[in-house]
Every structure is written in C-alpha cells, then in structure tokens.
C-alpha atoms as a PDB file:
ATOM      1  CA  UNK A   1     -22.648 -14.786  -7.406  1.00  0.00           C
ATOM      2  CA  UNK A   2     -23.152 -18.210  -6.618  1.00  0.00           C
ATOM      3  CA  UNK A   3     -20.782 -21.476  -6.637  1.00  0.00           C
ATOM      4  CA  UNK A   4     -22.619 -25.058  -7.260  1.00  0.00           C
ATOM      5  CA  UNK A   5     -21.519 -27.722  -6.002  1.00  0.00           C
ATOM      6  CA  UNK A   6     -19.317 -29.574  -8.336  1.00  0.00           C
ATOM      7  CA  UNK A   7     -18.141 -33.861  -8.233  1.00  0.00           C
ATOM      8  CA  UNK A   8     -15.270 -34.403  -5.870  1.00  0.00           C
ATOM      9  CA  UNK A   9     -11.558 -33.850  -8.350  1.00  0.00           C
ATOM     10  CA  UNK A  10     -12.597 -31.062 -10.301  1.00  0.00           C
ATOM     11  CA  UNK A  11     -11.486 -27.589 -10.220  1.00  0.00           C
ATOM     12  CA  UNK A  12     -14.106 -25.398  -7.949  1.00  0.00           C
ATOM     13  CA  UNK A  13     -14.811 -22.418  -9.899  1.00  0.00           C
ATOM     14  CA  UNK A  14     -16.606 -18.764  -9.227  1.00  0.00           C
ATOM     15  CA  UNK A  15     -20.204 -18.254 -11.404  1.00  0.00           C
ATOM     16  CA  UNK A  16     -22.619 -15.495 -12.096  1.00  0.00           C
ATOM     17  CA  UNK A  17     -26.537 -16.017 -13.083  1.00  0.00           C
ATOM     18  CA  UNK A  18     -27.162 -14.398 -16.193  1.00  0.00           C
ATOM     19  CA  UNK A  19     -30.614 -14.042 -18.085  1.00  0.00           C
ATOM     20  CA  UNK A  20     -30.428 -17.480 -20.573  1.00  0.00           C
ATOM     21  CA  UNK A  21     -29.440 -16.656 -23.846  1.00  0.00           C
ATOM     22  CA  UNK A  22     -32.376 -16.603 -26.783  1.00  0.00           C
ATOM     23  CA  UNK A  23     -33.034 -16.690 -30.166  1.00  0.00           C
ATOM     24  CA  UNK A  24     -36.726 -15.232 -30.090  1.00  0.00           C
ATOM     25  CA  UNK A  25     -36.068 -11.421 -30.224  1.00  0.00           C
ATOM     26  CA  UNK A  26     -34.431 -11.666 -33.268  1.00  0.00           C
ATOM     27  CA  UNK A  27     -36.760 -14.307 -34.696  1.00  0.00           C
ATOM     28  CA  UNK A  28     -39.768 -12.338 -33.683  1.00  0.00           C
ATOM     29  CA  UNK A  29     -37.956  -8.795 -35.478  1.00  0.00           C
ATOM     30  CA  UNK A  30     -37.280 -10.995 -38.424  1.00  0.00           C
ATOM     31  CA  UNK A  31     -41.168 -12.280 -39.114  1.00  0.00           C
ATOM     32  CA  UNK A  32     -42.034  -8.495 -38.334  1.00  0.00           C
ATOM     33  CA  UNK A  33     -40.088  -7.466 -41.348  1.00  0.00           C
ATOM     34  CA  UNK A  34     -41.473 -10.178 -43.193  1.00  0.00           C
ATOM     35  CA  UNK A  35     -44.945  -9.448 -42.753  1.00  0.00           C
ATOM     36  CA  UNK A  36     -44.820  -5.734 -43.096  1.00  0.00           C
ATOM     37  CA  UNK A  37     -42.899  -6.511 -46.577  1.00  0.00           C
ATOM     38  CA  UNK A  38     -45.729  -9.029 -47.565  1.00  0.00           C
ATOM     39  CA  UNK A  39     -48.269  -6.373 -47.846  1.00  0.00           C
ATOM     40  CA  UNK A  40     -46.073  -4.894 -51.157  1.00  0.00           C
ATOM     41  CA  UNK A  41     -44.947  -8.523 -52.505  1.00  0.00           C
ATOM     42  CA  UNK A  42     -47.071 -11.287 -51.871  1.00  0.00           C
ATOM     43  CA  UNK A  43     -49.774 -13.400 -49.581  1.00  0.00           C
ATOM     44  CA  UNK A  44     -47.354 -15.869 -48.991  1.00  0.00           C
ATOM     45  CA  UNK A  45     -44.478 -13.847 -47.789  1.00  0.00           C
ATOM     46  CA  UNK A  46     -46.758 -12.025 -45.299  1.00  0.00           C
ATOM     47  CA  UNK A  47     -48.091 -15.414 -44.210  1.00  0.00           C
ATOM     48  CA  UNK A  48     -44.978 -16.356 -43.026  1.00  0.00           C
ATOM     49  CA  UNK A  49     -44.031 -13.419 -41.428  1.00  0.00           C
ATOM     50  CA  UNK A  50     -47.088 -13.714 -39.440  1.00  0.00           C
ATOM     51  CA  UNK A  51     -45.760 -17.414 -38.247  1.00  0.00           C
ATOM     52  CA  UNK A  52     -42.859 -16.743 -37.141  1.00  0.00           C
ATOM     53  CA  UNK A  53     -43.770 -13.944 -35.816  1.00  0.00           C
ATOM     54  CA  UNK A  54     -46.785 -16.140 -33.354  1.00  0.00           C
ATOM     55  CA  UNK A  55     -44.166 -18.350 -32.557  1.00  0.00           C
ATOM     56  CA  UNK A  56     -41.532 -16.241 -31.652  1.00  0.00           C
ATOM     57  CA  UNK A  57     -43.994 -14.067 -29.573  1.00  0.00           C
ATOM     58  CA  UNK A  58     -45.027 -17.742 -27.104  1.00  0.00           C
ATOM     59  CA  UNK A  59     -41.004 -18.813 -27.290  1.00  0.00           C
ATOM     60  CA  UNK A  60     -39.959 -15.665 -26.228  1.00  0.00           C
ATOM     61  CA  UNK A  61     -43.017 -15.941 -23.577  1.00  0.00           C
ATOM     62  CA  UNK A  62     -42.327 -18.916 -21.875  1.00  0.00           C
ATOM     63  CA  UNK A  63     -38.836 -17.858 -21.645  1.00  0.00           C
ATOM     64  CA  UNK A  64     -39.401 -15.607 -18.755  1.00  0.00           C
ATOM     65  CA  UNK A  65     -42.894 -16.409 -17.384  1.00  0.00           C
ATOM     66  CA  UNK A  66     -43.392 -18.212 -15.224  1.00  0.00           C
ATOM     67  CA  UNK A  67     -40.012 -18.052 -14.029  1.00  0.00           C
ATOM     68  CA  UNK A  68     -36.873 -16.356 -16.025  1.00  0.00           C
ATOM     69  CA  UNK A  69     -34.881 -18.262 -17.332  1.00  0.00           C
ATOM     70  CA  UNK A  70     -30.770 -17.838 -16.228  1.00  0.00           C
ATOM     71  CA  UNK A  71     -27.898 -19.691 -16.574  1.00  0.00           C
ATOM     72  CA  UNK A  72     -24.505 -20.033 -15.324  1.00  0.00           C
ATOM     73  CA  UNK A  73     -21.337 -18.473 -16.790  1.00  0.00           C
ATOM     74  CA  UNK A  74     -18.185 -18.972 -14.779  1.00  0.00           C
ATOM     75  CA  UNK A  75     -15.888 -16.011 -13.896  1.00  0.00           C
ATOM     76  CA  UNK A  76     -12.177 -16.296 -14.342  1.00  0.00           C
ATOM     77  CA  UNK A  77     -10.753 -14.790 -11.920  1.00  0.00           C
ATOM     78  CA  UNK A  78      -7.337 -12.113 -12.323  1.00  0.00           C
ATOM     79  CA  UNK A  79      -6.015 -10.082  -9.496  1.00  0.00           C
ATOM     80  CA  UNK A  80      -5.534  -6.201 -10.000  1.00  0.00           C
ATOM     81  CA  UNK A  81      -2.480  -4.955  -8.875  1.00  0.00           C
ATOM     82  CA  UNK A  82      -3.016  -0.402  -8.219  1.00  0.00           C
ATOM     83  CA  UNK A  83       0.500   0.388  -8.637  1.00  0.00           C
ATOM     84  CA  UNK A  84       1.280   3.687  -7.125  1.00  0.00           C
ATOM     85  CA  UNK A  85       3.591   5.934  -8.156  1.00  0.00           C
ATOM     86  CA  UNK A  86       2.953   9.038  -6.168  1.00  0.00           C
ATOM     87  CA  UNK A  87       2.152  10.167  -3.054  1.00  0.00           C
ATOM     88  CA  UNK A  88       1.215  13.764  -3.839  1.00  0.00           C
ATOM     89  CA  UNK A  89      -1.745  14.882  -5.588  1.00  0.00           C
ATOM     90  CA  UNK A  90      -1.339  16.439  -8.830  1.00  0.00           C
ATOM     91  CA  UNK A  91      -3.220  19.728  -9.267  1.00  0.00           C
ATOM     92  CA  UNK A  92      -4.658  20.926 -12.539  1.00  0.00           C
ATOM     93  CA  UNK A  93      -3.520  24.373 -13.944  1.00  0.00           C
ATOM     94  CA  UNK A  94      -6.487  26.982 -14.348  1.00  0.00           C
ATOM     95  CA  UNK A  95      -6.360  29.989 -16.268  1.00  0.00           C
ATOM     96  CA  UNK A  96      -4.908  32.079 -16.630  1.00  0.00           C
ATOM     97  CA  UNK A  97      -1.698  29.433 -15.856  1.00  0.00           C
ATOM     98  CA  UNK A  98      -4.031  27.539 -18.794  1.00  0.00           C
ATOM     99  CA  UNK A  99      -2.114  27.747 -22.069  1.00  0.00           C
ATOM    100  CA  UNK A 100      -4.589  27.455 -24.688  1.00  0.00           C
ATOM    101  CA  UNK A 101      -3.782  28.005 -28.824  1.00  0.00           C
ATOM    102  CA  UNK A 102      -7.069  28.050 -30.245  1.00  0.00           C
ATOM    103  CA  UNK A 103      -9.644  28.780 -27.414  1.00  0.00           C
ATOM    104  CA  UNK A 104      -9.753  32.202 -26.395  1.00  0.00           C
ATOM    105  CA  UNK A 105      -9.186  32.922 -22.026  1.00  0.00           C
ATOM    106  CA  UNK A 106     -11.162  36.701 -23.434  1.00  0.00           C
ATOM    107  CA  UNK A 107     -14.375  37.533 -26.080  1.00  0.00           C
ATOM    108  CA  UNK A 108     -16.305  39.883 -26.221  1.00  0.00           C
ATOM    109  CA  UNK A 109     -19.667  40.095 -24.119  1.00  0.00           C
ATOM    110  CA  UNK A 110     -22.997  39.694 -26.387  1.00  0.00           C
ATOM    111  CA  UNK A 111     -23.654  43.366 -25.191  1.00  0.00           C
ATOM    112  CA  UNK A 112     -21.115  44.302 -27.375  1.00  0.00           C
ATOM    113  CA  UNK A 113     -22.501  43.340 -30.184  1.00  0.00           C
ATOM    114  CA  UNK A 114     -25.930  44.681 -29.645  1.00  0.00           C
ATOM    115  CA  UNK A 115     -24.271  47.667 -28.940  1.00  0.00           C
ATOM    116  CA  UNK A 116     -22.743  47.213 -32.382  1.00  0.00           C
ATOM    117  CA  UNK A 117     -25.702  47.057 -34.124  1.00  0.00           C
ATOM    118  CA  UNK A 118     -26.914  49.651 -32.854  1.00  0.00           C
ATOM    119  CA  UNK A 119     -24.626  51.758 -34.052  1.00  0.00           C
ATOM    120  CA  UNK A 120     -24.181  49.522 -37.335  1.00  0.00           C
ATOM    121  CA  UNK A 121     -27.971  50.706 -37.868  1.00  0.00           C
ATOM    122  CA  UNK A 122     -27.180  54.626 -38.048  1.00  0.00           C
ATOM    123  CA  UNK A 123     -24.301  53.849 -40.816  1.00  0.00           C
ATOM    124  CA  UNK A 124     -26.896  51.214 -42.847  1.00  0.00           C
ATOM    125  CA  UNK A 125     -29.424  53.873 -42.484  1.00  0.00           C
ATOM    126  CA  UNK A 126     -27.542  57.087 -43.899  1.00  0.00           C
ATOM    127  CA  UNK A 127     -26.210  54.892 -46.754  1.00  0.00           C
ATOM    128  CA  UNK A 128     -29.343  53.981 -47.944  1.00  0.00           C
ATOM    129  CA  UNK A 129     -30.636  57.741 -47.864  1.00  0.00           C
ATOM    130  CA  UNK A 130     -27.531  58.537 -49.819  1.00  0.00           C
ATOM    131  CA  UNK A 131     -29.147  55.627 -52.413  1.00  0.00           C
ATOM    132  CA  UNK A 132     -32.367  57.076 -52.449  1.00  0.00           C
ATOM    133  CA  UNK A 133     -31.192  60.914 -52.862  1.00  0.00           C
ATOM    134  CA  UNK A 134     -28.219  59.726 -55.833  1.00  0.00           C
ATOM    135  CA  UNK A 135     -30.517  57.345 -57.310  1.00  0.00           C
ATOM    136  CA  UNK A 136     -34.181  57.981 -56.345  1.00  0.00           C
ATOM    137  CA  UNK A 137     -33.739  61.708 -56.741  1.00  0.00           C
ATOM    138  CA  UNK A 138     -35.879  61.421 -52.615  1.00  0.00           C
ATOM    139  CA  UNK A 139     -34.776  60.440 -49.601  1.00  0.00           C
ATOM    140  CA  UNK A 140     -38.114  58.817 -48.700  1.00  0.00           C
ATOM    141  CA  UNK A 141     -37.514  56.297 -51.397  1.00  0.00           C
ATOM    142  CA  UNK A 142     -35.566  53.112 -49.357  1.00  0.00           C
ATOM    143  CA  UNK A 143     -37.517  53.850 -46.113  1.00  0.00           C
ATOM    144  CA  UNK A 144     -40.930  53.236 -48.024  1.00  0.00           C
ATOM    145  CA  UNK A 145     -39.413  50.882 -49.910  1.00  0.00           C
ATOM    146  CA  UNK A 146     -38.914  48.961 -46.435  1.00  0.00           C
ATOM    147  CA  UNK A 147     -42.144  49.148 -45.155  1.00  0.00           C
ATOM    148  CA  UNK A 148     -43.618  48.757 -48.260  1.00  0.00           C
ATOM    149  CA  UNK A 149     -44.523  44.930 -47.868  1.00  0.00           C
ATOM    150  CA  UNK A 150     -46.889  45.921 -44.854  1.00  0.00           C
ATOM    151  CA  UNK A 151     -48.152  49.402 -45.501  1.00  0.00           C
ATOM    152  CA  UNK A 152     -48.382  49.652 -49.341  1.00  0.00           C
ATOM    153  CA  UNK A 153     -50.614  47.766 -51.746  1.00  0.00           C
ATOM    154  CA  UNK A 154     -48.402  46.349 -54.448  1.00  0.00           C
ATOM    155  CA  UNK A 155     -51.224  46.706 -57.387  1.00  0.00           C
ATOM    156  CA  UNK A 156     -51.399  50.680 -56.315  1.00  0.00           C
ATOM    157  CA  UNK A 157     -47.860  51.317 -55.389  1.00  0.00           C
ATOM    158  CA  UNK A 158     -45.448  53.668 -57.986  1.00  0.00           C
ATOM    159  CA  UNK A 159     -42.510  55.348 -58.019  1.00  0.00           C
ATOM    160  CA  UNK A 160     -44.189  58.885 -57.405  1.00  0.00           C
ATOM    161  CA  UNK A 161     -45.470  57.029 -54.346  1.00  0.00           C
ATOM    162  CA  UNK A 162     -42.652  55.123 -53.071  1.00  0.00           C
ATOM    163  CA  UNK A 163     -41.191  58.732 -53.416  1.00  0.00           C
ATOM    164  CA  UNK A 164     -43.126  60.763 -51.167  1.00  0.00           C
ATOM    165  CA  UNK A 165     -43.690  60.971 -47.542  1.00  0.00           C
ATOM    166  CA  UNK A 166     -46.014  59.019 -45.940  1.00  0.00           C
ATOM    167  CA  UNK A 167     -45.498  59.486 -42.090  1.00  0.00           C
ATOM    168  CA  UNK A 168     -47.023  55.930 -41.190  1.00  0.00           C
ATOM    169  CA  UNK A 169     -44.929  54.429 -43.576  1.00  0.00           C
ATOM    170  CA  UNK A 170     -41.510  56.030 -42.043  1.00  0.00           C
ATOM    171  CA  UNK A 171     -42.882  55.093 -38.284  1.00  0.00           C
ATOM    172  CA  UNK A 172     -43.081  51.446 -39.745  1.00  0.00           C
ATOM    173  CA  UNK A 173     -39.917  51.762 -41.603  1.00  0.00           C
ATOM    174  CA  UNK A 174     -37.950  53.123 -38.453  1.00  0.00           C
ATOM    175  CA  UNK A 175     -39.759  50.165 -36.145  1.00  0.00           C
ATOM    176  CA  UNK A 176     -38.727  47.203 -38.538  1.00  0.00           C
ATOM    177  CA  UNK A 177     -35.195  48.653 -39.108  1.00  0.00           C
ATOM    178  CA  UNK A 178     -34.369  49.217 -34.999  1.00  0.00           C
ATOM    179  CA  UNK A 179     -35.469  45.793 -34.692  1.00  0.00           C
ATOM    180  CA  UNK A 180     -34.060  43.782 -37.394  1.00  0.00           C
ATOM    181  CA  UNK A 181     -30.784  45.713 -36.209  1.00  0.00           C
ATOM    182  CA  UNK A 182     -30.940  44.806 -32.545  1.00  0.00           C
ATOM    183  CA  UNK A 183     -31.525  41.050 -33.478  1.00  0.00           C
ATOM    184  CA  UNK A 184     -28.741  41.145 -35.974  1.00  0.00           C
ATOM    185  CA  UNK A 185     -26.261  42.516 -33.143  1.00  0.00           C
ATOM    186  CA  UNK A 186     -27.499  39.742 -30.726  1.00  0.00           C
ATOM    187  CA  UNK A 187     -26.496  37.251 -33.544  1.00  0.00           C
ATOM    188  CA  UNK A 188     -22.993  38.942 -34.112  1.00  0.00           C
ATOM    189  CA  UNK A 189     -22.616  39.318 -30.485  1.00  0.00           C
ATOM    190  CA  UNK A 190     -23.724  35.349 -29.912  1.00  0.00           C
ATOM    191  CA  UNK A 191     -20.692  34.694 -32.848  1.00  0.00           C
ATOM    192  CA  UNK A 192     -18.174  36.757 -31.124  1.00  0.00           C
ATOM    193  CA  UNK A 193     -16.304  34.141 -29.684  1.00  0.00           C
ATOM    194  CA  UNK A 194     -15.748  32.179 -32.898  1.00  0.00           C
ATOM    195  CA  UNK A 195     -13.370  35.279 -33.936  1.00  0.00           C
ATOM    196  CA  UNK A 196     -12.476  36.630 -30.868  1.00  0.00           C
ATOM    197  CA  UNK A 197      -9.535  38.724 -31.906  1.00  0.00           C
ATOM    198  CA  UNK A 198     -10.944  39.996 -35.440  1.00  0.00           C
ATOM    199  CA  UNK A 199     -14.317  41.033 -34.502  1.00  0.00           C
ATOM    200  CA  UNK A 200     -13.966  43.927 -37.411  1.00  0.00           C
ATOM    201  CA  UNK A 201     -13.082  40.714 -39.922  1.00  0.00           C
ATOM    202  CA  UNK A 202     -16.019  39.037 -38.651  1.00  0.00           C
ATOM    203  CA  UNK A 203     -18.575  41.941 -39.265  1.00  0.00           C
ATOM    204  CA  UNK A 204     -17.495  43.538 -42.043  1.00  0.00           C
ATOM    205  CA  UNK A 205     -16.801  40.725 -44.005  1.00  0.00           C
ATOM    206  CA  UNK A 206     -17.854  37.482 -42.795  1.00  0.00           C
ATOM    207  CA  UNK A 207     -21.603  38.524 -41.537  1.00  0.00           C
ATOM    208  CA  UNK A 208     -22.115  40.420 -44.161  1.00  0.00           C
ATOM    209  CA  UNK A 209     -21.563  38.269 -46.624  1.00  0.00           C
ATOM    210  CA  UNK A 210     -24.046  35.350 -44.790  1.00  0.00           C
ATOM    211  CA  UNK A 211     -26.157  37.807 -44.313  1.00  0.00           C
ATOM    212  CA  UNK A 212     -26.891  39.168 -47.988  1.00  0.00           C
ATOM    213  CA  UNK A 213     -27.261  35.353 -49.081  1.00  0.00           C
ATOM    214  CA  UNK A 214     -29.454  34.471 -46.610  1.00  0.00           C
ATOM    215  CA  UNK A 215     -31.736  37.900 -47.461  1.00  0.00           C
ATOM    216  CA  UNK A 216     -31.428  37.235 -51.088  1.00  0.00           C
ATOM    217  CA  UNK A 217     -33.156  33.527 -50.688  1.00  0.00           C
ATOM    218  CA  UNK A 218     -35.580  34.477 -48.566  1.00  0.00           C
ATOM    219  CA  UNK A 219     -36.701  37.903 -49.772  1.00  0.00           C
ATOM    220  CA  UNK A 220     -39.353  37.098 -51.884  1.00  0.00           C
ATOM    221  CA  UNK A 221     -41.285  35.999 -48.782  1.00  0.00           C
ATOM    222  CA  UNK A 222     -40.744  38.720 -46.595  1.00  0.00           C
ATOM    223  CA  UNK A 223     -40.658  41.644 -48.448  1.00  0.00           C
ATOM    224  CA  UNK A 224     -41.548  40.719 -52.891  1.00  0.00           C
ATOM    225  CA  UNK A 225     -41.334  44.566 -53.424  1.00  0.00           C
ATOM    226  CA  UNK A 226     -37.684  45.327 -52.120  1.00  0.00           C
ATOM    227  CA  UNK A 227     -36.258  42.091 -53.848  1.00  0.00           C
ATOM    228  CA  UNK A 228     -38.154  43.720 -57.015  1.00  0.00           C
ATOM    229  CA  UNK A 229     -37.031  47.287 -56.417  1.00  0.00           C
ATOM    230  CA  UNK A 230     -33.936  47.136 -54.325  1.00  0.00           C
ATOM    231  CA  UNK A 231     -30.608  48.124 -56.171  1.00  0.00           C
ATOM    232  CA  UNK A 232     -28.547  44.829 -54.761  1.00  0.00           C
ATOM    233  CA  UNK A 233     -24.957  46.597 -55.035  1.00  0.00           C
ATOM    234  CA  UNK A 234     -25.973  49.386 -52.848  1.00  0.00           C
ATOM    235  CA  UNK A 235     -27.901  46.907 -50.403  1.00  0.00           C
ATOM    236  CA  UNK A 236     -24.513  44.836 -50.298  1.00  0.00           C
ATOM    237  CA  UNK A 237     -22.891  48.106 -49.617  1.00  0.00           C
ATOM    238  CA  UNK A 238     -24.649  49.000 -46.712  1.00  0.00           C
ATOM    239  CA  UNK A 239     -24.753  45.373 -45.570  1.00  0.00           C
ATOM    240  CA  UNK A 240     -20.879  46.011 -45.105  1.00  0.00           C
ATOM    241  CA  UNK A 241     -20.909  49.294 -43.699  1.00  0.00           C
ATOM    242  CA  UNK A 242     -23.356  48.010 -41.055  1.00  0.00           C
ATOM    243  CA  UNK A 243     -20.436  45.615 -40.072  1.00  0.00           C
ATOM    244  CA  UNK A 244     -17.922  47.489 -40.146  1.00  0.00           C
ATOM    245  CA  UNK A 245     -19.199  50.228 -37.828  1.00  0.00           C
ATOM    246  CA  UNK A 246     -20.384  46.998 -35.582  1.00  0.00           C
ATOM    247  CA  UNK A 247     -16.864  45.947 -35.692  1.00  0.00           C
ATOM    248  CA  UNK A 248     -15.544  49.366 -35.114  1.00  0.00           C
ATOM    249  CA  UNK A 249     -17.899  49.516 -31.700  1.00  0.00           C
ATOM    250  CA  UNK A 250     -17.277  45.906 -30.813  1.00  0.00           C
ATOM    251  CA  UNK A 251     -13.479  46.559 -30.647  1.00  0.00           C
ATOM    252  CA  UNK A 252     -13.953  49.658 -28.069  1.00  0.00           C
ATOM    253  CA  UNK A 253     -15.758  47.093 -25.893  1.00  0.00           C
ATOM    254  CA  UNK A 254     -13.907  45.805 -22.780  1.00  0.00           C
ATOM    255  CA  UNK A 255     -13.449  42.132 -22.939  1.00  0.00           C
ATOM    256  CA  UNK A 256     -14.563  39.320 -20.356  1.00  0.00           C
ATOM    257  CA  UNK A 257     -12.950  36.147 -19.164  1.00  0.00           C
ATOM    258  CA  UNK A 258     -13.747  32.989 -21.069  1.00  0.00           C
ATOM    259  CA  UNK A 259     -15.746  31.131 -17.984  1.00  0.00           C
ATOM    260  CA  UNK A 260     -17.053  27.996 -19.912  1.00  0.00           C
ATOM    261  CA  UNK A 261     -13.957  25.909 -20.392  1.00  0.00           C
ATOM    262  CA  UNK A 262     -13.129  26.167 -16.720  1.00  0.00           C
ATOM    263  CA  UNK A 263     -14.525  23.195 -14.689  1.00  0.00           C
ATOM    264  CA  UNK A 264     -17.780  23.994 -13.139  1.00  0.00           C
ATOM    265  CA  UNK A 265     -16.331  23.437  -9.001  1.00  0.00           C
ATOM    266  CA  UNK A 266     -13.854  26.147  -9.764  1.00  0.00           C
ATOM    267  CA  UNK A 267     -16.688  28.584 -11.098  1.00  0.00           C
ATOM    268  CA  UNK A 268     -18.640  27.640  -7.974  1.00  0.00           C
ATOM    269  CA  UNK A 269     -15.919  28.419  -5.624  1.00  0.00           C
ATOM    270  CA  UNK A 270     -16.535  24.380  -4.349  1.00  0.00           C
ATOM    271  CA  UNK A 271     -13.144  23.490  -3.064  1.00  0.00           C
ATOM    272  CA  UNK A 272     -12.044  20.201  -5.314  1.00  0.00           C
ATOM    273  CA  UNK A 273      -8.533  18.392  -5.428  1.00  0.00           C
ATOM    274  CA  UNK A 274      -6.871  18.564  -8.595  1.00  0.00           C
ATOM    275  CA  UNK A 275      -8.340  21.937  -9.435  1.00  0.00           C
ATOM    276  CA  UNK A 276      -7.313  24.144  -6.422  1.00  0.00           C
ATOM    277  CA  UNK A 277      -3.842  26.074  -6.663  1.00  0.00           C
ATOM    278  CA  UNK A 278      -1.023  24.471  -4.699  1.00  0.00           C
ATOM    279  CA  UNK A 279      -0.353  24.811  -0.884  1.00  0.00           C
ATOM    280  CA  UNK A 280       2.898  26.028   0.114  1.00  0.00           C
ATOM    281  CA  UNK A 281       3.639  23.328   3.340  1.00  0.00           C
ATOM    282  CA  UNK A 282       5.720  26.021   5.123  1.00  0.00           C
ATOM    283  CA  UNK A 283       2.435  28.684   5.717  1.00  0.00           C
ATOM    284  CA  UNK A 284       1.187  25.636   7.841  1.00  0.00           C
ATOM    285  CA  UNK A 285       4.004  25.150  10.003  1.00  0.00           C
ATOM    286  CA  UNK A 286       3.942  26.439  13.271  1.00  0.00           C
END
C-alpha cells in the first residue's frame, strides 16, 4: 500500500500497486492462432500471424524487463461492522444425533460381499452342472466349456470332447471360476453402500443384470468358444442365482457404522469446537 502525495485541496486517498494492465498476452495468443491456421489456408494469413505474434512477444517484453511495470489503483475504503449475536458456541450434531434421509449411518463391510461371492460361486456352479447334465447329457460339459479358451484348441475341439473329463481342464476351470467369483464379490461388496438396505435387490437383480451385459460385449475376447456354445438363458439364470445367494449371505452379515461423512477431527479423536458434544456447566462447579 502506498499513498502519493497529491496537490494541496484534493481528497487524500488510499492506493495499491498493481502489475500495469496489457494488451500483449492476448495479442500474442491471437497471432498464435493465426499462424497455426495459416498452414491450412494461406501464406498470407500465416504471415501475419507470425507479426503479430514478433511484436507482441518484444511488447509484452519490455513490459516487465527491465523493470515491471505497475500502476496505481485507489482503494475505497468501507468499514466492516462483525455483529455478534451470540456468546455461546454452537456445537454440531454427530451421529448418531445426525438425521440423515438418504445417506446410510450403517452398510455393509466389503467382507461381506466377498463372503457373498463366495458362496454365490457354489449356487452358479451347481446350476451350471444341472445345464450340462439336462442339456449336455455330462456334467463335464460347462466346466470345459470354461476353460476351454486356454486349454482347448478351437480347430480340434467337439462336443464328444467338451464332454469328457479332462482333469487339467477342470483344475483350470475351478481356478478361473474361484477367482472371477472373489473379484465379483469385492465389486458387490465395494457397491454395498449404494443400496444399503436391499443388498438382496442389489445382487439378484441389479448386478446381475450389469453383469450379463457387460459379459455379453466383451465375450468374444475373452472366451470366443463360450459366447459360441453357451446357452445364454441358463447363463442369465445362474448369473441371478449367484446374486441372490450373495444377497442371501450379505444380509446375515453384521453391519458397520458409516465413518466417511463424519468430519475427519471427530474420527481422530482431535478435540475441535463445534464438533464435540455439549458440556453440562454444573459437572464443573465446585
């Protein structure tokens, strides 16, 4: 802040230095434009963007080397009046006081859902035997069907083979399934708290649903002999039924508090005002 000196009958007034306003930025973005277009239109464009774009470069030089240029805007000044209206501090209600309607003080922990899966696996898995003994006439049919992408050749495979047992095949079959399983829990766990109060809803029906979409797209890349093979009304089935046992398990789960919407000095037991429960005056009196 400084205050020049001003002639003798006028008004003295407050200023601030500020950096001098110029026009050379935008000139200089301006010529850039115009010389980039130039290279698709024509010489002459270009040539002028180059121009201005030299001579906004040196303005916009000189205009803080040596020195920087400033200038002098005066500051009108108002006074602030703090009104008070309080003495007492106001304290902020934490849950459980916390009445929420949308966001949940509960969920489900993302254990619960791998759990889920889990136990969503078994159910997927003895559905798709029963598809492969009503169907297939074999109950080795879907698991080599799964593992068929990585163990079978598709110009040798058949139905005789996809039929029979083939003990690497079912190891495969077994790994891929426990896995994709797991990591399908650990999503529905992870979505829990979107639907905390219908997790049954939101495996059964919702998941499955995404789920079989998404597999339908991408199938071809992972695994061109199930999306050839694969009887999609029975793999929507068990799609389901893997949800709805995950559900089933999920709801059996105990639930947890909801820690993320409270403020992060109440989680770390750091003693804040505003945030702290209230003080009864009389405990303090001797």
């Amino acid at each position: 802040m400084s205050s020049p000196r001003l002639p003798s009958g006028q008004e003295h007034r407050a200023t601030v230095t500020l950096p001098a306003s110029t026009p050379w930025p935008i000139i200089l973005a301006f010529g850039s434009t115009l010389m980039m277009a130039g290279l698709i239109t024509s010489l002459s464009v270009m040539i002028l963007g180059v121009i201005l774009t030299v001579v906004a470069g040196v303005g916009w030089f000189f205009d803080v080397f040596p020195h920087e240029k400033h200038e002098e805007v005066p500051v009108d000044e108002q006074p602030v009046t703090i009104a008070v209206s309080s003495s007492a501090v106001d304290h902020l209600e934490i849950a459980p006081e916390l009445t929420r309607a949308l966001l949940p003080l509960e969920t489900y922990p993302v254990s619960a859902g791998i759990k889920g899966g889990v136990a969503g696996s078994v159910a997927m898995a003895v559905l798709a035997c029963l598809y492969g003994i009503l169907k297939q006439h074999s109950i080795w049919y879907p698991i080599n069907l799964l593992a068929a992408t990585l163990y079978f050749k598709p110009t040798d495979l058949s139905v005789e083979m996809l039929r029979a047992f083939h003990l690497n095949a079912f190891l495969l079959a077994v790994l891929i399934h426990i896995f994709t399983s797991i990591l399908v829990g650990l999503l529905y766990g992870a979505m829990l708290p979107m639907i905390p109060r219908h997790p049954i809803f939101l495996g059964g029906v919702v998941a499955p649903i995404l789920w079989s979409g998404l597999l339908r797209s991408i199938l071809d890349l992972i695994n061109p002999i199930l999306r050839q093979r694969e009887d999609w009304w029975w793999f929507i089935a068990s799609q389901f039924a893997f949800g709805i046992v995950a559900g089933l398990v999920v709801v059996r789960q105990q639930r947890v508090p909801v820690k993320q919407f409270i403020p992060f000095a109440v989680r770390a037991g750091i003693e804040t005002p505003g945030t702290m429960g209230r003080e009864d005056s009389e405990d303090h009196r001797p």
